[in-house]
Protein backbone atom coordinates (compact mmCIF):
# COMPACT_ATOMS: atom_id res chain seq x y z
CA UNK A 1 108.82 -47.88 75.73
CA UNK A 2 109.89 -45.02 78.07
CA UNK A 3 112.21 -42.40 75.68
CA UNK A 4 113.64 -45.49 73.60
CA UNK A 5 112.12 -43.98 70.36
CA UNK A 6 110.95 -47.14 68.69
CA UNK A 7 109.61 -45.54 65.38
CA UNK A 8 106.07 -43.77 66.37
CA UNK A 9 108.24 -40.65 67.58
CA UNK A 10 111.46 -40.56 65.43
CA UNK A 11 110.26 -38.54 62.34
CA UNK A 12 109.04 -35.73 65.16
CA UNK A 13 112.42 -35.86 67.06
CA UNK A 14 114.25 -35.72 63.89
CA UNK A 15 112.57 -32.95 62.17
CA UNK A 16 112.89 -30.77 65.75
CA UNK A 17 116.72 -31.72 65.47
CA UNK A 18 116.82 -30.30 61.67
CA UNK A 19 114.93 -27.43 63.05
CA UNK A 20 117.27 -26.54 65.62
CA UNK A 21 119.91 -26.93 63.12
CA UNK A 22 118.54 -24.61 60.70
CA UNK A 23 117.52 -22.12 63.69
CA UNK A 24 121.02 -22.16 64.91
CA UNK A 25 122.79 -21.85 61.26
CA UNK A 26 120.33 -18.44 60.62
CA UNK A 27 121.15 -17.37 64.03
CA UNK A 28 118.20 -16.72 64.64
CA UNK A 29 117.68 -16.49 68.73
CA UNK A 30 120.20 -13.52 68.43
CA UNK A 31 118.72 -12.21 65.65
CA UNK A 32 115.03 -11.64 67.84
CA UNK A 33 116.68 -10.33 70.72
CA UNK A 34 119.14 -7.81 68.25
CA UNK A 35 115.71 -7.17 66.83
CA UNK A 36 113.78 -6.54 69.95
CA UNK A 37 117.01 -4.18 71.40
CA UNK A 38 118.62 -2.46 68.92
CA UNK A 39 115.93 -2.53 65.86
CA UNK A 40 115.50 -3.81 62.62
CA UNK A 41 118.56 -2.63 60.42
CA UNK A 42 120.96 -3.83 62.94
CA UNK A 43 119.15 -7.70 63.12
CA UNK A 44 119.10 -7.23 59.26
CA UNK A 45 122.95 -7.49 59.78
CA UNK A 46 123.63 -10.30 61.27
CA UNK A 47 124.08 -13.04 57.99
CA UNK A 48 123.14 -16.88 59.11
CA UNK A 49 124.75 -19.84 57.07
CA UNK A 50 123.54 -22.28 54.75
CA UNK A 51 122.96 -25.86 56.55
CA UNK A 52 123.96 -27.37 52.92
CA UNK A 53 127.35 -26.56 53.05
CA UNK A 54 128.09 -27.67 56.54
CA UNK A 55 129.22 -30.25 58.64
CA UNK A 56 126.77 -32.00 61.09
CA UNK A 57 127.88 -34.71 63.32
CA UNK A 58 124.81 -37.24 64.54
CA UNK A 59 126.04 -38.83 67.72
CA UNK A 60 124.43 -42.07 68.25
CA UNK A 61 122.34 -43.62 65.11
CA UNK A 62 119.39 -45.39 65.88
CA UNK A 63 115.93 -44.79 64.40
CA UNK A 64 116.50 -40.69 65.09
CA UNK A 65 119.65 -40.76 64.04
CA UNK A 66 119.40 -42.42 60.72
CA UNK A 67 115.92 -40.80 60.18
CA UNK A 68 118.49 -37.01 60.36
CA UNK A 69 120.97 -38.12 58.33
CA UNK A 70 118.49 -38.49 55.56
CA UNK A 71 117.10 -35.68 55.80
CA UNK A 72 120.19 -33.40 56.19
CA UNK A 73 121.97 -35.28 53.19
CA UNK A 74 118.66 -34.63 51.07
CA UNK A 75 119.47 -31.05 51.98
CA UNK A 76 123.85 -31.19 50.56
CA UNK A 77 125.27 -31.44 54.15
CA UNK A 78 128.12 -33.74 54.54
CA UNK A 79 127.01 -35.79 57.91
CA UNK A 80 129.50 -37.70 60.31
CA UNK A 81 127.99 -40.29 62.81
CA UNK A 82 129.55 -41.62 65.83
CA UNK A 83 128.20 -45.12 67.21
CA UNK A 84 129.78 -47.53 69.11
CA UNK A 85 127.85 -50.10 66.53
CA UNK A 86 128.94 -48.74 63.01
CA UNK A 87 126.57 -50.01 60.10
CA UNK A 88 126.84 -49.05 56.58
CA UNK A 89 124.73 -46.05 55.37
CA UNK A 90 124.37 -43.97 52.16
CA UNK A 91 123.77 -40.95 54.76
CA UNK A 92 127.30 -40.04 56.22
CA UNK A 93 130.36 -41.56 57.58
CA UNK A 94 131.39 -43.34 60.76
CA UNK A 95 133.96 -41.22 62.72
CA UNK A 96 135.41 -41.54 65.97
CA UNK A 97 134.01 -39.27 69.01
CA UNK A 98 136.70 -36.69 69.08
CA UNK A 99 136.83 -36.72 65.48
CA UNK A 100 133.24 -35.85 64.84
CA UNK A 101 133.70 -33.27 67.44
CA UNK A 102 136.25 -31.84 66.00
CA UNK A 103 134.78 -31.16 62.32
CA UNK A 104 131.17 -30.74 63.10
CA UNK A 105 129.81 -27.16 62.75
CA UNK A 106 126.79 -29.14 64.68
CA UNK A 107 126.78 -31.45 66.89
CA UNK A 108 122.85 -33.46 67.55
CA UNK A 109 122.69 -35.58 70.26
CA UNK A 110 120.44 -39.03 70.16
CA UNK A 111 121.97 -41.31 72.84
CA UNK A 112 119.85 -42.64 75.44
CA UNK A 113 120.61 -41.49 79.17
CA UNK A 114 122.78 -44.91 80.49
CA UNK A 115 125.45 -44.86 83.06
CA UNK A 116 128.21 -44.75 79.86
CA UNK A 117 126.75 -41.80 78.55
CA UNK A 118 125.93 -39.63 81.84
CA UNK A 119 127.66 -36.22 81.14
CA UNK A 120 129.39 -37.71 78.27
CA UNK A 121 129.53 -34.15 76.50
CA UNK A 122 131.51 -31.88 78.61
CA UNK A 123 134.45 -29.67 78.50
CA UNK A 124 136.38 -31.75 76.54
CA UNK A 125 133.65 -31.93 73.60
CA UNK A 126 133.29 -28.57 73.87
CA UNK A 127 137.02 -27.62 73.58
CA UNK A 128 137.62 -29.73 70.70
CA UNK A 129 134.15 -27.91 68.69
CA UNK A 130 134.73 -24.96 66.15
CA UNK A 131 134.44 -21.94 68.05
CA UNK A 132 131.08 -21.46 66.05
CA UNK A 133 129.87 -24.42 66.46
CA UNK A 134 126.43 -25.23 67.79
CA UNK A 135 124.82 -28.14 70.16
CA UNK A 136 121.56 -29.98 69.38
CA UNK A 137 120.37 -32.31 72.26
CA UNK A 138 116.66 -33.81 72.63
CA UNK A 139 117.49 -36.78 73.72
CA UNK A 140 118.36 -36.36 77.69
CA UNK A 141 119.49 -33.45 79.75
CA UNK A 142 121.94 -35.72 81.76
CA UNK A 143 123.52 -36.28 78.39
CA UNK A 144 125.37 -33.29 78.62
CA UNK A 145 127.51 -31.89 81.74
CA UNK A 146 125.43 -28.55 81.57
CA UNK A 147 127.78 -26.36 84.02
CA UNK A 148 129.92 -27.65 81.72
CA UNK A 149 127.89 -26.52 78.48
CA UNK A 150 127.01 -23.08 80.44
CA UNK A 151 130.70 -21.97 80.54
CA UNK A 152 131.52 -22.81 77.33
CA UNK A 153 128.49 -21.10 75.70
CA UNK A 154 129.41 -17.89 77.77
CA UNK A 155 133.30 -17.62 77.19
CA UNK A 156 132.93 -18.17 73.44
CA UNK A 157 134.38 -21.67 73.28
CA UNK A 158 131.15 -22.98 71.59
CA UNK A 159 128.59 -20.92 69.18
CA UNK A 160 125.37 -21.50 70.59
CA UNK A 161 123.11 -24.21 71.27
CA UNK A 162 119.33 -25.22 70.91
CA UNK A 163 117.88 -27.49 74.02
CA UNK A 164 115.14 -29.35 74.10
CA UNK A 165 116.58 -31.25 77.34
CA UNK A 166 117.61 -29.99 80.89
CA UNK A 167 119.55 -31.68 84.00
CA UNK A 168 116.30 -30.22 85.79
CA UNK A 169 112.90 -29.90 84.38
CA UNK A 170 110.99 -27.72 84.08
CA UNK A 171 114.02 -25.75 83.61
CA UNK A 172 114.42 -23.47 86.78
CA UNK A 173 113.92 -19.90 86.42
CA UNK A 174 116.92 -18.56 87.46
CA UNK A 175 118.90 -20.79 85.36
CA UNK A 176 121.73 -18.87 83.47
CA UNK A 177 120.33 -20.75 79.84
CA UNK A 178 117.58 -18.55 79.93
CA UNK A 179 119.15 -15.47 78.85
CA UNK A 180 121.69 -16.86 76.84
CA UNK A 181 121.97 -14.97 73.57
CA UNK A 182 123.11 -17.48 71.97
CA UNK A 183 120.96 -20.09 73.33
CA UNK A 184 117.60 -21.38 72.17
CA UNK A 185 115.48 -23.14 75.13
CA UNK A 186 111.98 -25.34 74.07
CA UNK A 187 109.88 -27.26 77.02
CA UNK A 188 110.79 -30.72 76.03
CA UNK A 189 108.93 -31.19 72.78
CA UNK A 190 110.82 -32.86 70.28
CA UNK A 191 108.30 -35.95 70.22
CA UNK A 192 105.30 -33.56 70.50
CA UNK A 193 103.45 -33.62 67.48
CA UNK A 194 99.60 -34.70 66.60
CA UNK A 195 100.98 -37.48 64.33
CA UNK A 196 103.64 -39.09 66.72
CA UNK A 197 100.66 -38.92 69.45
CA UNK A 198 98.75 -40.49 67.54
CA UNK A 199 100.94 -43.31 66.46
CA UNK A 200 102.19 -44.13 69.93
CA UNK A 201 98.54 -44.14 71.39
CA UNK A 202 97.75 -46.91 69.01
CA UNK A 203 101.17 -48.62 69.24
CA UNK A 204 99.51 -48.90 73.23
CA UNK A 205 96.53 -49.96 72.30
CA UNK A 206 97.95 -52.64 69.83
CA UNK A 207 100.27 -53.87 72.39
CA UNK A 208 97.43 -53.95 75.39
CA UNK A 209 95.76 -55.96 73.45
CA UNK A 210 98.43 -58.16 72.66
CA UNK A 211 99.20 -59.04 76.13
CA UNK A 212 95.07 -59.28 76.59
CA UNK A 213 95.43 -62.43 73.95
CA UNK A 214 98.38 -64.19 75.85
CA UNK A 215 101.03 -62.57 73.31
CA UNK A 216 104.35 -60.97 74.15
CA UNK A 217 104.05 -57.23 73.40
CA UNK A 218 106.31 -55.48 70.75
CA UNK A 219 107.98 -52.84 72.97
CA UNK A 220 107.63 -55.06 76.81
CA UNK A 221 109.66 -52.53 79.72
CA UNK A 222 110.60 -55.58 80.81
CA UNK A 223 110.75 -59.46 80.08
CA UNK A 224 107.82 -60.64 81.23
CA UNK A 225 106.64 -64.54 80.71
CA UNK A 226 104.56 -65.27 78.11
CA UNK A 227 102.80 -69.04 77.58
């Protein structure tokens, strides 16, 4: 099944994605490090915004995608989606690439790493953004053209952004991200919970044994013959 997130780890990736979200609307990386450096009245100051009255734009809506969507609209945030297969949802609109770039106060990424979609986000994306706005990826570091991102997060032409992903990983140490202000950094853990461990051990186990009894597996890597 590789990173193709067939269900058992959706609802984790999601939820990390409406995390991030939140973590980035609160401000909340520079908020610890104005805490840590200049005390508690002047972190006090810095005022975060509410995720239900913004934009978020969901690029690429499979089982992640969709599963977002939900959960920010449950929360009053008007959603865009990008997909090159539009399908219709009560959970946002279908926009075009630049478009959703253009009006999303955050942008999550959930597109699977394929030769189309190798640094797909770069400086253009990031000059069309809101100079406040903020970048979500857990799907795949090569996603993003991370020079690219780098730049933009230090000359002010993007907000911040929370990464889950890297173009290396681990992420090397003396990798400007790390001391970002306005960056938060997590080890690749958007699918790391007990419950989607759980799930996908016995979504293994099911499909071992449905090879075992001469059946083709739900989730095969490739297409192997069955008789």
């Amino acid at each position: 099944m590789g990173h193709q997130h067939t269900g058992g780890h959706a609802r984790a990736v999601a939820e990390a994605a409406l995390m991030d979200i939140l973590l980035l609307a609160r401000n909340i990386p520079q908020t610890q490090a104005c805490m840590q450096q200049s005390g508690w009245a002047a972190a006090y100051g810095l005022l975060g915004h509410e995720v239900g009255s913004a934009t978020v734009g969901i690029v690429g809506f499979g089982h992640i995608g969709q599963l977002l969507a939900q959960l920010l609209t449950g929360l009053g945030a008007r959603v865009l989606i990008y997909d090159r297969h539009p399908r219709p949802t009560p959970y946002g609109s279908f926009v075009t690439w630049d478009e959703l770039f253009r009006r999303s106060d955050y942008v999550s990424l959930h597109l699977a790493a394929v030769p189309d979609t190798i640094h797909s986000v770069s400086a253009h994306e990031f000059g069309l953004m809101p100079e406040h706005a903020g970048l979500i990826n857990l799907a795949r570091g090569s996603i993003v053209d991370e020079p690219a991102l780098i730049a933009a997060l230090q000359n002010g032409t993007i907000g911040g952004a929370a990464l889950d992903v890297f173009a290396e990983e681990p992420l090397p140490a003396d990798n400007p991200l790390w001391h970002l202000p306005n960056v938060l950094v997590t080890p690749h853990i958007g699918a790391n919970t007990e419950e989607a461990n759980r799930t996908m051990a016995m979504t293994a186990a099911r499909m071992i044994d449905q090879v075992l009894s001469g059946q083709r597996p739900d989730f095969p890597v490739n297409e192997p013959q069955f008789k």
